[in-house]
N, C-alpha and C. Protein backbone atom coordinates (compact mmCIF):
# COMPACT_ATOMS: atom_id res chain seq x y z
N UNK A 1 139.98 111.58 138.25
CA UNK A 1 138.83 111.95 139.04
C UNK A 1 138.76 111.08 140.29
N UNK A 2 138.61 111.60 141.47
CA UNK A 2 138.24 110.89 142.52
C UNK A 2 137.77 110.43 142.93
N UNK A 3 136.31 110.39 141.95
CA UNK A 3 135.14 109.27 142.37
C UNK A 3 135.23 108.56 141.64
N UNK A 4 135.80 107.98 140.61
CA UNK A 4 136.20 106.99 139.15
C UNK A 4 137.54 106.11 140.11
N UNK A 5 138.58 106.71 140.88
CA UNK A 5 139.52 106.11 141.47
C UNK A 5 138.28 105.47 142.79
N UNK A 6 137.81 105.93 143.66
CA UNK A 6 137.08 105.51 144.47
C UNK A 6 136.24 104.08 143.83
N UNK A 7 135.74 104.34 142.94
CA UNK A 7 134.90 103.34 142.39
C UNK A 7 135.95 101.47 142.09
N UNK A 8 137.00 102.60 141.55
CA UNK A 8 137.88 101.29 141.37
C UNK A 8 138.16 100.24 142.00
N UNK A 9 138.45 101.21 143.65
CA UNK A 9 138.85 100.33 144.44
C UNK A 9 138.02 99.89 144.99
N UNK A 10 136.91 100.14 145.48
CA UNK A 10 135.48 99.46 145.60
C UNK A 10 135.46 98.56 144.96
N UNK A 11 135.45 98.43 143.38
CA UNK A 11 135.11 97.45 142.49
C UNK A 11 136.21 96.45 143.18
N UNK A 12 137.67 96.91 143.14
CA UNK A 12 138.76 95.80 143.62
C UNK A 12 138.25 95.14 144.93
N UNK A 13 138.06 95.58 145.99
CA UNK A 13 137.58 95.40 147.32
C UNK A 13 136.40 94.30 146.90
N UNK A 14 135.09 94.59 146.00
CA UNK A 14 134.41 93.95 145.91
C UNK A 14 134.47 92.61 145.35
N UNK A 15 135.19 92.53 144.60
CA UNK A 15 135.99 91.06 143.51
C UNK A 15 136.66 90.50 144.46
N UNK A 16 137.28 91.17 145.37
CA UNK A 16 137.66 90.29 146.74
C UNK A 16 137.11 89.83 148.02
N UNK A 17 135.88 89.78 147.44
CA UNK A 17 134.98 89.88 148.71
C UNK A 17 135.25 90.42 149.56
N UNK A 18 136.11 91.48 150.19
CA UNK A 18 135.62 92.46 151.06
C UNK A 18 134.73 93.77 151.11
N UNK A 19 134.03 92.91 151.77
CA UNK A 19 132.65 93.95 151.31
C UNK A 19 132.74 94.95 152.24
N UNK A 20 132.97 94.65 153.40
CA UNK A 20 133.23 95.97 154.57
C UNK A 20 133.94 96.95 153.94
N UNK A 21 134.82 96.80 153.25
CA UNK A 21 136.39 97.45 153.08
C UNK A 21 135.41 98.28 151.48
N UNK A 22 134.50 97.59 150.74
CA UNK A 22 133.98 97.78 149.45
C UNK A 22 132.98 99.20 149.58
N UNK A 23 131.96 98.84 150.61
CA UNK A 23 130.55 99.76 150.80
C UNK A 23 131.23 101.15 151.31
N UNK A 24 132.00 101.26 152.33
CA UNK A 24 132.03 102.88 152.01
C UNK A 24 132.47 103.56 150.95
N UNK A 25 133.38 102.81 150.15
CA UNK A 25 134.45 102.98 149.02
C UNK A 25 132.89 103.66 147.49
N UNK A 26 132.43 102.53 147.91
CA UNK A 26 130.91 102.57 147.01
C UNK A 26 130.29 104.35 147.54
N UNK A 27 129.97 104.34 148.58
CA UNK A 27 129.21 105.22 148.67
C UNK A 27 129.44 106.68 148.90
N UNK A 28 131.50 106.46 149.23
CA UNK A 28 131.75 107.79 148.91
C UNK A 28 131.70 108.36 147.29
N UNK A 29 132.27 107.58 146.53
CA UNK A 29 132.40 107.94 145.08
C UNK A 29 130.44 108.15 144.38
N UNK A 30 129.63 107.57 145.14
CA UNK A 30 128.33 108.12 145.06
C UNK A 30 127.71 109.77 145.29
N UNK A 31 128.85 109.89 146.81
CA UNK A 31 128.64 111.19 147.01
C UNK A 31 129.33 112.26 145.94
N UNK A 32 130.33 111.66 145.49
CA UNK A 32 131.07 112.92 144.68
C UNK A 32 130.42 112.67 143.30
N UNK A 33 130.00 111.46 142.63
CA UNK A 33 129.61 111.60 141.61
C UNK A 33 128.26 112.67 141.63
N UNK A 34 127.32 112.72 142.56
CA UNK A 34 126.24 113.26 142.82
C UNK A 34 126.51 114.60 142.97
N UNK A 35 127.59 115.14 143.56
CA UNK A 35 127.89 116.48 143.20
C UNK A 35 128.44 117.49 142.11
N UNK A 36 129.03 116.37 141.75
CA UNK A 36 129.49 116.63 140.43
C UNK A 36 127.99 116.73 139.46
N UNK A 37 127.47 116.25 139.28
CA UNK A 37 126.13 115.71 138.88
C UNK A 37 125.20 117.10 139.48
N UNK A 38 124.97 117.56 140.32
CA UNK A 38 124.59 118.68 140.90
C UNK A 38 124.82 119.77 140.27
N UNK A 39 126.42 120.06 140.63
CA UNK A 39 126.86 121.44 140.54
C UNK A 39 127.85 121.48 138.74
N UNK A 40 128.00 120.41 137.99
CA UNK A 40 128.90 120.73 137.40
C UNK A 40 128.77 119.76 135.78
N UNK A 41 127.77 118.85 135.86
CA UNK A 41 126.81 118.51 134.89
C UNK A 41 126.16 118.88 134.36
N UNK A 42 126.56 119.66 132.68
CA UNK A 42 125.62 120.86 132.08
C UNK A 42 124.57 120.32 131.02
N UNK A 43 125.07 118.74 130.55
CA UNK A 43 124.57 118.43 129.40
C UNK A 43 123.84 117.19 130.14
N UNK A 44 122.41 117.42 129.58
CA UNK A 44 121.71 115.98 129.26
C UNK A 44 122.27 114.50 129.37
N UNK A 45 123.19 114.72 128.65
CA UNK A 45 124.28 113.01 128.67
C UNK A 45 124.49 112.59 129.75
N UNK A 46 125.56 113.69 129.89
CA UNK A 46 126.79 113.35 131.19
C UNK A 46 125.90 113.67 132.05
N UNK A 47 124.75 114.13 132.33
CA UNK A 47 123.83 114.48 133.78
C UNK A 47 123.43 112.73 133.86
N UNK A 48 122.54 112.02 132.54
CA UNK A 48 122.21 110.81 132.52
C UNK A 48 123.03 109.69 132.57
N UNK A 49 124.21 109.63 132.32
CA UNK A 49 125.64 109.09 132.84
C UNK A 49 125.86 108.42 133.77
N UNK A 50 125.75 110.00 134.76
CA UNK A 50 126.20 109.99 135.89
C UNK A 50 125.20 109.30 136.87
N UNK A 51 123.63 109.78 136.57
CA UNK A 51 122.31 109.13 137.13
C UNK A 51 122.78 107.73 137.31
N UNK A 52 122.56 107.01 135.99
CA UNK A 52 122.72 105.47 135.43
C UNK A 52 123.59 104.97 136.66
N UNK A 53 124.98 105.11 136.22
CA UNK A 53 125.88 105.08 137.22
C UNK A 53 126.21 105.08 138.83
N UNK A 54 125.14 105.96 139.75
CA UNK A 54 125.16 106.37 140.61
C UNK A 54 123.70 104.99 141.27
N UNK A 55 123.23 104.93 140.20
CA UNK A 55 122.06 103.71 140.54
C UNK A 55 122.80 102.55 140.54
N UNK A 56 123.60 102.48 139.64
CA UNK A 56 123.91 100.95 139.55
C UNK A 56 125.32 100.74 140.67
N UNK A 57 125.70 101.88 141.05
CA UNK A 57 126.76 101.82 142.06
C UNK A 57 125.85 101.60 143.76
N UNK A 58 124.55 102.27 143.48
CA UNK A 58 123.71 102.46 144.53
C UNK A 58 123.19 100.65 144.82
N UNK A 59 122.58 100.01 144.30
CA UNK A 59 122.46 99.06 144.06
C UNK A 59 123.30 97.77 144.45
N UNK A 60 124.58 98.13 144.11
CA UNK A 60 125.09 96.82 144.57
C UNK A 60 125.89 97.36 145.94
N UNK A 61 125.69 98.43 146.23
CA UNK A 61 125.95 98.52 147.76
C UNK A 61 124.54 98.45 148.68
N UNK A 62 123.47 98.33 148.01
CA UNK A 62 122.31 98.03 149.16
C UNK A 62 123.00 95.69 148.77
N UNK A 63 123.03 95.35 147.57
CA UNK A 63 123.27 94.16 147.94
C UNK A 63 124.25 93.64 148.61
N UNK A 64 125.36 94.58 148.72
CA UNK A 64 126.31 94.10 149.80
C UNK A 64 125.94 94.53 151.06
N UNK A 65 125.21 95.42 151.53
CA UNK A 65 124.35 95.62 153.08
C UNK A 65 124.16 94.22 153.24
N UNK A 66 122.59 93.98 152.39
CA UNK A 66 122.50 92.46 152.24
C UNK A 66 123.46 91.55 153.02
N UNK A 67 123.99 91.64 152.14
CA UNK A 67 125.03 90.76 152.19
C UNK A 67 125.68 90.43 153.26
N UNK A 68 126.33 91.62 154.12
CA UNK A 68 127.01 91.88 154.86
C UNK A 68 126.25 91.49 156.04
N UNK A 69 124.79 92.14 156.09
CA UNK A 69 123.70 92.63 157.14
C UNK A 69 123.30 90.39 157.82
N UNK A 70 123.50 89.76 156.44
CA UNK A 70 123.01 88.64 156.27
C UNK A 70 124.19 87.54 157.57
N UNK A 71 125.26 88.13 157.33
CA UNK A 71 125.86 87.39 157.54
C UNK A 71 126.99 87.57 159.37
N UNK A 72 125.99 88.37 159.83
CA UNK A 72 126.27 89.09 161.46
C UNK A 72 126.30 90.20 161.65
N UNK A 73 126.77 90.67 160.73
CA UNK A 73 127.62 92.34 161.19
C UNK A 73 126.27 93.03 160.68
N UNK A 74 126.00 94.33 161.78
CA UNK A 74 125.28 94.76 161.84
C UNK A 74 126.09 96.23 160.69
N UNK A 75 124.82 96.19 159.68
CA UNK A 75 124.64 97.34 159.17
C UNK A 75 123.36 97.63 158.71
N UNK A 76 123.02 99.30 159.23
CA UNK A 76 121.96 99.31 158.71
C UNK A 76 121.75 99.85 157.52
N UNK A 77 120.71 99.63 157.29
CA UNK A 77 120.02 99.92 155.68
C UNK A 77 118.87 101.22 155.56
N UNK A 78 119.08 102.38 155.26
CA UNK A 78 118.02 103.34 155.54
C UNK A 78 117.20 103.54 154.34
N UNK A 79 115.95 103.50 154.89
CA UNK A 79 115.25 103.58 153.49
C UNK A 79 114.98 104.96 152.83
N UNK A 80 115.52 106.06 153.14
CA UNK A 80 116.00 107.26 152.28
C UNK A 80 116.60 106.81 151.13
N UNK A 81 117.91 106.04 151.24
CA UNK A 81 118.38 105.71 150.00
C UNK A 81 117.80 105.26 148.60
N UNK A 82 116.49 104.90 148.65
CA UNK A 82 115.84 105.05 147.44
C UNK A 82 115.06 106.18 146.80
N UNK A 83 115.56 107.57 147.73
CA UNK A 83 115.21 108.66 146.87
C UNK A 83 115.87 108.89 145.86
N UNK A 84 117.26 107.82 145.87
CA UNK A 84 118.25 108.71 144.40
C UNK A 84 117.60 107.97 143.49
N UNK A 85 117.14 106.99 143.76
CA UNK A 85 116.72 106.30 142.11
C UNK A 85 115.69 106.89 141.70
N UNK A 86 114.67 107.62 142.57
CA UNK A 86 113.70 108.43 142.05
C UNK A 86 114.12 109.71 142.10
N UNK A 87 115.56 110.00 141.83
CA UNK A 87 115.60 111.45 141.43
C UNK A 87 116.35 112.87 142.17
N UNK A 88 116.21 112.48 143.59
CA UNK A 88 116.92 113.27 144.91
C UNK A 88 118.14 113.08 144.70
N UNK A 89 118.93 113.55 143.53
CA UNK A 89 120.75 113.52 143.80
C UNK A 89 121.24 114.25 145.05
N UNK A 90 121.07 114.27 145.85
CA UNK A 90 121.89 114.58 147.06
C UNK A 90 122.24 113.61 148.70
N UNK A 91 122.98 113.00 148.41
CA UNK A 91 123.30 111.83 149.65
C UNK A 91 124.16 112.40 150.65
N UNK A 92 123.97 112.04 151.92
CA UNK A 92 125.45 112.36 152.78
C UNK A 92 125.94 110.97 153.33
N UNK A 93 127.31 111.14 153.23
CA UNK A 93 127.91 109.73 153.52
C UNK A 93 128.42 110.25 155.12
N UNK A 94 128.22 109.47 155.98
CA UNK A 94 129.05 109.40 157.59
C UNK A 94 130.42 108.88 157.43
N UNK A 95 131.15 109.79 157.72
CA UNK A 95 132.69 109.07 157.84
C UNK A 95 132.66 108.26 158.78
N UNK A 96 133.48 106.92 158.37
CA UNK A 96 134.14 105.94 159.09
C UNK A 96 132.32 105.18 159.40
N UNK A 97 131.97 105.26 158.13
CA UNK A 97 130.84 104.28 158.26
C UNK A 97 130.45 104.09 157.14
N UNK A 98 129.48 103.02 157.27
CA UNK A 98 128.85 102.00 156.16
C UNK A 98 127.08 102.66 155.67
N UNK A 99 126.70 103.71 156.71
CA UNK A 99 125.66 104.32 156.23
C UNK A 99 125.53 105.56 155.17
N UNK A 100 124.38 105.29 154.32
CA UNK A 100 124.30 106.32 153.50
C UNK A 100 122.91 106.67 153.82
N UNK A 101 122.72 108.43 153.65
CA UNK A 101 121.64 108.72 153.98
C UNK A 101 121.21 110.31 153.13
N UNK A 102 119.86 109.94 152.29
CA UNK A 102 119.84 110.99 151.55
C UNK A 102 119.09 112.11 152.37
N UNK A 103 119.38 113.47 151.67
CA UNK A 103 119.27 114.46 152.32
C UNK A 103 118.52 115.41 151.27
């Protein structure tokens, strides 16, 4: 799956502290888990799974904003992104960027 490989390397990126190289990695595999999650998640479980997952992936890419945001480099932080934790599975990620923005 392509958002499970995405995640990986995020996770790798992130254990290496590259966080630049980490947050889009994070927030594309957000977008596909969320569609998947949308269009192709029939059961209760795997719908709640994927939720869980998509928060806790959501999460440590607002702390690497943080992070990142903390330490010069400008990234911004939109506060849409806390509609997924209350429920709005649908995000769009900007290619060749660090913003996520729900829709």
């Amino acid at each position: 799956n392509e958002a499970i490989e995405l995640v990986k390397k995020a996770t790798e990126a992130d254990n290496e502290q590259k966080y630049e190289e980490a947050l889009p990695l994070y927030s594309q595999a957000i977008t596909i888990f969320l569609q998947v999650y949308k269009d192709k998640a029939t059961n209760l479980r795997s719908r709640e799974v994927i939720k869980r997952k998509c928060q806790q992936y959501l999460e440590r890419a607002e702390a690497i904003k943080q992070m990142v945001s903390e330490n010069g480099t400008a990234v911004r932080v939109t506060k849409q992104e806390e509609r997924l934790v209350r429920g709005r599975p649908t995000i769009h990620v900007a290619r060749n960027s660090m913003n996520i923005s729900v829709i």
